[in-house]
C-alpha atoms as a PDB file:
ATOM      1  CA  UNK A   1     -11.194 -17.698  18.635  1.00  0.00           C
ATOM      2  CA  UNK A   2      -7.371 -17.514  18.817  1.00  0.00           C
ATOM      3  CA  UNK A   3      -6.002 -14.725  20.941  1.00  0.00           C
ATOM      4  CA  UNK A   4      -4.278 -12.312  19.043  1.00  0.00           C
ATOM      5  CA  UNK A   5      -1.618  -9.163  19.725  1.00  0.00           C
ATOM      6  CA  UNK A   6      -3.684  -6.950  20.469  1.00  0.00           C
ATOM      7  CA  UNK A   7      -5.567  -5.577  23.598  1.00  0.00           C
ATOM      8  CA  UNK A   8      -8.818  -8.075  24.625  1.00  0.00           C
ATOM      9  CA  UNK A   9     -12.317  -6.160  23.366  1.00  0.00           C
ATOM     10  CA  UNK A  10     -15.745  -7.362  24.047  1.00  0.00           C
ATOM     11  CA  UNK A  11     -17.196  -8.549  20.603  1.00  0.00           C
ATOM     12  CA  UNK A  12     -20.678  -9.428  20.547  1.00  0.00           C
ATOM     13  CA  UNK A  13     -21.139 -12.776  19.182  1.00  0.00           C
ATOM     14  CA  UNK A  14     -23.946 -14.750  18.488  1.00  0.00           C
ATOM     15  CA  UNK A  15     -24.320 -18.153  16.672  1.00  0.00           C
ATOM     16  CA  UNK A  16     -26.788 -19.094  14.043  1.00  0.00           C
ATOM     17  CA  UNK A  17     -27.136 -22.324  12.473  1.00  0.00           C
ATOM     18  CA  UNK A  18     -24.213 -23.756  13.951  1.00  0.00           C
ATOM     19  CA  UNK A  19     -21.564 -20.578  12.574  1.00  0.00           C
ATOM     20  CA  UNK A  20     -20.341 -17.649  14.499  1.00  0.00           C
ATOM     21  CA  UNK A  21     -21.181 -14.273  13.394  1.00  0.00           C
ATOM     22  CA  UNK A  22     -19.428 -10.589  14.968  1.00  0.00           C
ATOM     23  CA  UNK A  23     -20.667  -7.698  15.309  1.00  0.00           C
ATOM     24  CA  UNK A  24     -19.105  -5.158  13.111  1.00  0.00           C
ATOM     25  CA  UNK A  25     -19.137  -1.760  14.964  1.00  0.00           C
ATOM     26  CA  UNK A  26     -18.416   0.357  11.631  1.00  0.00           C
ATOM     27  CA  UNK A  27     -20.589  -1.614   9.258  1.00  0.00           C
ATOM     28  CA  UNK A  28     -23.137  -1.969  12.218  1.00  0.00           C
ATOM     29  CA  UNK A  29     -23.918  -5.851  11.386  1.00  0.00           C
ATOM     30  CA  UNK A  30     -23.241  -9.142  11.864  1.00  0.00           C
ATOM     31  CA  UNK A  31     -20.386 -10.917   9.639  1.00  0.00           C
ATOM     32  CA  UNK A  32     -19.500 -14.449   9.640  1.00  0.00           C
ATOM     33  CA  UNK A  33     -16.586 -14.635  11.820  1.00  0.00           C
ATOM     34  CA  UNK A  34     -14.111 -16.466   9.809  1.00  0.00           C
ATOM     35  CA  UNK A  35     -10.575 -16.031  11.072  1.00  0.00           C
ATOM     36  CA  UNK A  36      -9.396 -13.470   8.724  1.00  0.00           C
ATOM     37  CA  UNK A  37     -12.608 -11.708  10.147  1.00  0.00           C
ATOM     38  CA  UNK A  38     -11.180 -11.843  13.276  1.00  0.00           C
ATOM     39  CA  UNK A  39      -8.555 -10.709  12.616  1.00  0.00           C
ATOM     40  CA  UNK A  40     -10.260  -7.606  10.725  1.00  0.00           C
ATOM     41  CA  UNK A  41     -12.955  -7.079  13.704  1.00  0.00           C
ATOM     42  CA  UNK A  42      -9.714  -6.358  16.224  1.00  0.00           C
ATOM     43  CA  UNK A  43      -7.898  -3.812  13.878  1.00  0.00           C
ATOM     44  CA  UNK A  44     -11.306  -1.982  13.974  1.00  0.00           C
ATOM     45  CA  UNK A  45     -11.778  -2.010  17.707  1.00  0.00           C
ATOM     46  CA  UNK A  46      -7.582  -1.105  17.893  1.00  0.00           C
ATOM     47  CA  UNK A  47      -7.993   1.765  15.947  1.00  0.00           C
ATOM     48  CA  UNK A  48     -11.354   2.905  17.483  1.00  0.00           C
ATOM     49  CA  UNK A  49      -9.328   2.544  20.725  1.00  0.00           C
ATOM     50  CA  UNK A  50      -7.010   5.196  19.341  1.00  0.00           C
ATOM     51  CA  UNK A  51      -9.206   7.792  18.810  1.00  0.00           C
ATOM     52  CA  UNK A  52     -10.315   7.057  15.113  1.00  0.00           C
ATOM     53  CA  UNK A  53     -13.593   7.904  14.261  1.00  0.00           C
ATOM     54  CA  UNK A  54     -15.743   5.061  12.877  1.00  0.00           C
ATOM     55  CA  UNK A  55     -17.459   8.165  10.628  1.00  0.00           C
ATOM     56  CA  UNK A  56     -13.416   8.439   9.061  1.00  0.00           C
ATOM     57  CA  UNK A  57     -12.862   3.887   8.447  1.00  0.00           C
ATOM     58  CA  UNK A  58     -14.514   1.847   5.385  1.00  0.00           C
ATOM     59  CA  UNK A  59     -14.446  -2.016   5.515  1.00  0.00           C
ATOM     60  CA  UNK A  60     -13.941  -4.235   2.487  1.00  0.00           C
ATOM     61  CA  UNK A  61     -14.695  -1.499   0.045  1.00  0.00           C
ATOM     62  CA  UNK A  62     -14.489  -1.908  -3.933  1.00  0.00           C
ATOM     63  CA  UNK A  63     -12.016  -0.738  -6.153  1.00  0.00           C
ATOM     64  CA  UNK A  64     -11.205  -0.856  -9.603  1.00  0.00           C
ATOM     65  CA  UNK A  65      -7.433  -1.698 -10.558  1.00  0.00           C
ATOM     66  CA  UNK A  66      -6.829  -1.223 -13.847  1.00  0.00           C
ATOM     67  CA  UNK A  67      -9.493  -3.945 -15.330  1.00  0.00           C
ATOM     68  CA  UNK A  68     -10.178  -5.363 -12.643  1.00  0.00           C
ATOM     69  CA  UNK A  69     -12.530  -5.244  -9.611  1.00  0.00           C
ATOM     70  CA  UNK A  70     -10.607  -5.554  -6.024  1.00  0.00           C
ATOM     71  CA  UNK A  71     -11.924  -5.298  -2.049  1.00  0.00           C
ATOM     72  CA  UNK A  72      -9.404  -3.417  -0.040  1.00  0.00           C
ATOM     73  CA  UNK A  73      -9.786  -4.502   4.022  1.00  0.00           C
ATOM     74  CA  UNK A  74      -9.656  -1.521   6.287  1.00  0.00           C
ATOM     75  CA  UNK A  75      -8.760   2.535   5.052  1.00  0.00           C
ATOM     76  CA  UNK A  76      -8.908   5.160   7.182  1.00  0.00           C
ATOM     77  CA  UNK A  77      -9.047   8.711   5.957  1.00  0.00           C
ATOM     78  CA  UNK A  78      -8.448  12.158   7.192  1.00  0.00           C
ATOM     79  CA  UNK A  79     -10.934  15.231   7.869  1.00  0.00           C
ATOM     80  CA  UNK A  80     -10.061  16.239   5.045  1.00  0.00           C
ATOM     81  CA  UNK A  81     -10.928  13.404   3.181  1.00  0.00           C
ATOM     82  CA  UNK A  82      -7.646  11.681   1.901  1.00  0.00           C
ATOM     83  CA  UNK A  83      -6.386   8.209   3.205  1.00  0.00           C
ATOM     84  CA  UNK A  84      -4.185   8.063   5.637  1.00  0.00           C
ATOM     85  CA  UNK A  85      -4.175   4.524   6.602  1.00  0.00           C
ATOM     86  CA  UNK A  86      -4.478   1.630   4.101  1.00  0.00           C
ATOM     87  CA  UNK A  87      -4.809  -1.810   6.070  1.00  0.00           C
ATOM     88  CA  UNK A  88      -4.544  -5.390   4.460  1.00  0.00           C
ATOM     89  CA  UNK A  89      -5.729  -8.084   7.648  1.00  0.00           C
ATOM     90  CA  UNK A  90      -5.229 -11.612   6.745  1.00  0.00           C
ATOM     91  CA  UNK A  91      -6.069 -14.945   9.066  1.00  0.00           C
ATOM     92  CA  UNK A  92      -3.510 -15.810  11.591  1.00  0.00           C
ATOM     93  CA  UNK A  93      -2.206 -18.839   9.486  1.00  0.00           C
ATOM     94  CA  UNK A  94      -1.304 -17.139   7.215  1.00  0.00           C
ATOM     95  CA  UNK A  95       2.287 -15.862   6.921  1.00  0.00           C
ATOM     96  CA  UNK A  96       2.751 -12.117   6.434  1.00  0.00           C
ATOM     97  CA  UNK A  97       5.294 -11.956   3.245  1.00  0.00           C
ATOM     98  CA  UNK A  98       6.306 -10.525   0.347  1.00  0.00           C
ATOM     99  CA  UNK A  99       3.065 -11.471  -1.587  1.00  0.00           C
ATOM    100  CA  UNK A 100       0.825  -9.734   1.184  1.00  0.00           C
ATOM    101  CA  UNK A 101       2.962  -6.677   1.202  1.00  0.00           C
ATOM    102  CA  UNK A 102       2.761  -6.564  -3.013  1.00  0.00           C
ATOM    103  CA  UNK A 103      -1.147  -7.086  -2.706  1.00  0.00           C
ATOM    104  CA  UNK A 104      -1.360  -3.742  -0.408  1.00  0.00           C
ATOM    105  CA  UNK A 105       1.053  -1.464  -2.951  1.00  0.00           C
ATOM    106  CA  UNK A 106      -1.209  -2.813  -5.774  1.00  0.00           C
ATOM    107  CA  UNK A 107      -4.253  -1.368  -3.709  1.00  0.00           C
ATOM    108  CA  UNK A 108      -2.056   1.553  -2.780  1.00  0.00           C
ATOM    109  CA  UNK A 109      -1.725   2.463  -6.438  1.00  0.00           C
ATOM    110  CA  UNK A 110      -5.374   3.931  -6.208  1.00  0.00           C
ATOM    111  CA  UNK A 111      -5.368   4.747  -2.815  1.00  0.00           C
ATOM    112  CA  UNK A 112      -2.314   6.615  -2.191  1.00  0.00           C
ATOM    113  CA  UNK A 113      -2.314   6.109   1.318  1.00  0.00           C
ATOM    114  CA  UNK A 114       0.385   7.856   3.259  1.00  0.00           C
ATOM    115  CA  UNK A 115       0.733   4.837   5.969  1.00  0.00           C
ATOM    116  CA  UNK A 116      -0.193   1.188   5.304  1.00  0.00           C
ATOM    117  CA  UNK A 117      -0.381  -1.521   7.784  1.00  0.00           C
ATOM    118  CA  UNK A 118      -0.160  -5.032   6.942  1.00  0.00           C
ATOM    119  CA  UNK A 119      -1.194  -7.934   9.917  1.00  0.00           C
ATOM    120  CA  UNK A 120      -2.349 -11.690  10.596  1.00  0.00           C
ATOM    121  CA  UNK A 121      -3.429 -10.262  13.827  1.00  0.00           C
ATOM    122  CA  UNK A 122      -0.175 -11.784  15.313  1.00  0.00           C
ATOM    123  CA  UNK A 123       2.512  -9.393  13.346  1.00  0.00           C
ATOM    124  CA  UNK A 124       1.751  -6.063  12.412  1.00  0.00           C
ATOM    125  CA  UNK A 125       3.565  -3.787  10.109  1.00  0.00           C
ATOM    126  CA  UNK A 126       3.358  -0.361   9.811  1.00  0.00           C
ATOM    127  CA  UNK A 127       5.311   1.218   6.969  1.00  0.00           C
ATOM    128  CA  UNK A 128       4.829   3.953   4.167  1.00  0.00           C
ATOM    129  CA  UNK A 129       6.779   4.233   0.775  1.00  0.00           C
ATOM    130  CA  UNK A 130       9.508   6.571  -0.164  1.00  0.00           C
ATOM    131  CA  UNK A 131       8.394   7.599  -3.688  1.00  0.00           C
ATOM    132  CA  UNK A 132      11.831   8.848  -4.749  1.00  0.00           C
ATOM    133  CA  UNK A 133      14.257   5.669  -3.703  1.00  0.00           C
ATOM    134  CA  UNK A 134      10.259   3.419  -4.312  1.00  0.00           C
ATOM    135  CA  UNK A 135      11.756   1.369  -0.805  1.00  0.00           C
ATOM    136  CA  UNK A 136       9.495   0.629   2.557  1.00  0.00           C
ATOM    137  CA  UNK A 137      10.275   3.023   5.582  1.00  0.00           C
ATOM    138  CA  UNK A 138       8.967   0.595   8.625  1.00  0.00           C
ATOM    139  CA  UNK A 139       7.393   2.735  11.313  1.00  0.00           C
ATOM    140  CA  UNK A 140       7.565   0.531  14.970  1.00  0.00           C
ATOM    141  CA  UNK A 141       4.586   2.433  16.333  1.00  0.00           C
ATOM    142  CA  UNK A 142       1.251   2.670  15.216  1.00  0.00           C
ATOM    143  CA  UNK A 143       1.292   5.845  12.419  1.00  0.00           C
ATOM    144  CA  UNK A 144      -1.679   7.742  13.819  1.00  0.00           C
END
């Protein structure tokens, strides 16, 4: 798989019927590995690197948006039980822009995280919203 920005992890990966499947360390399974996969099985060792619980992340969770029925990536939530961290992974080729950071507020509208993070697994942004001027404040660092 491509090498992305972030540190190198040992994945297990095995190979059935000529696809790739990784081992998911907070579902505790094997997922076909497709790149945006990838992508999503690095955040999860990054942040599990950085102290977060697995007991405190959910992976590709439902929600409802208005009518409809959504799948939000990565959240990560506090002790206490509210979510701090609202992540939207997408494959490598794909180009982080103004659609991708619209798809995460639209998520957010539920969620009401109090970070977000937005990557291809090459750029990363970290940012949370000012509710009174409704603008992006980018954070350089990882938020937690």
């Amino acid at each position: 798989m491509l090498r992305l920005n972030f540190p190198i992890y040992n994945f297990k990966i095995k190979n059935n019927d000529n696809k790739s499947y990784i081992f998911d360390i907070v579902r505790k399974k094997y997922i076909l590995n497709t790149a945006e996969e990838w992508v999503r099985q690095n955040v999860l060792n990054f942040l599990v690197s950085k102290g977060i619980s697995k007991n405190h992340i959910a992976v590709e969770k439902k929600i409802n948006i208005g009518k409809l029925t959504k799948r939000f990536d990565i959240v990560v939530f506090s002790s206490s039980g509210s979510v701090r961290l609202l992540i939207e992974c997408k494959a490598p080729n794909i180009i982080v822009n103004q659609k991708v950071f619209d798809q995460t507020l639209i998520y957010n509208k539920n969620l009401n995280a109090e970070y977000m993070m937005v990557t291809n697994g090459l750029t990363h942004y970290f940012f949370s919203i000012n509710s009174s001027t409704k603008t992006f404040n980018f954070i350089k660092e990882f938020p937690l």
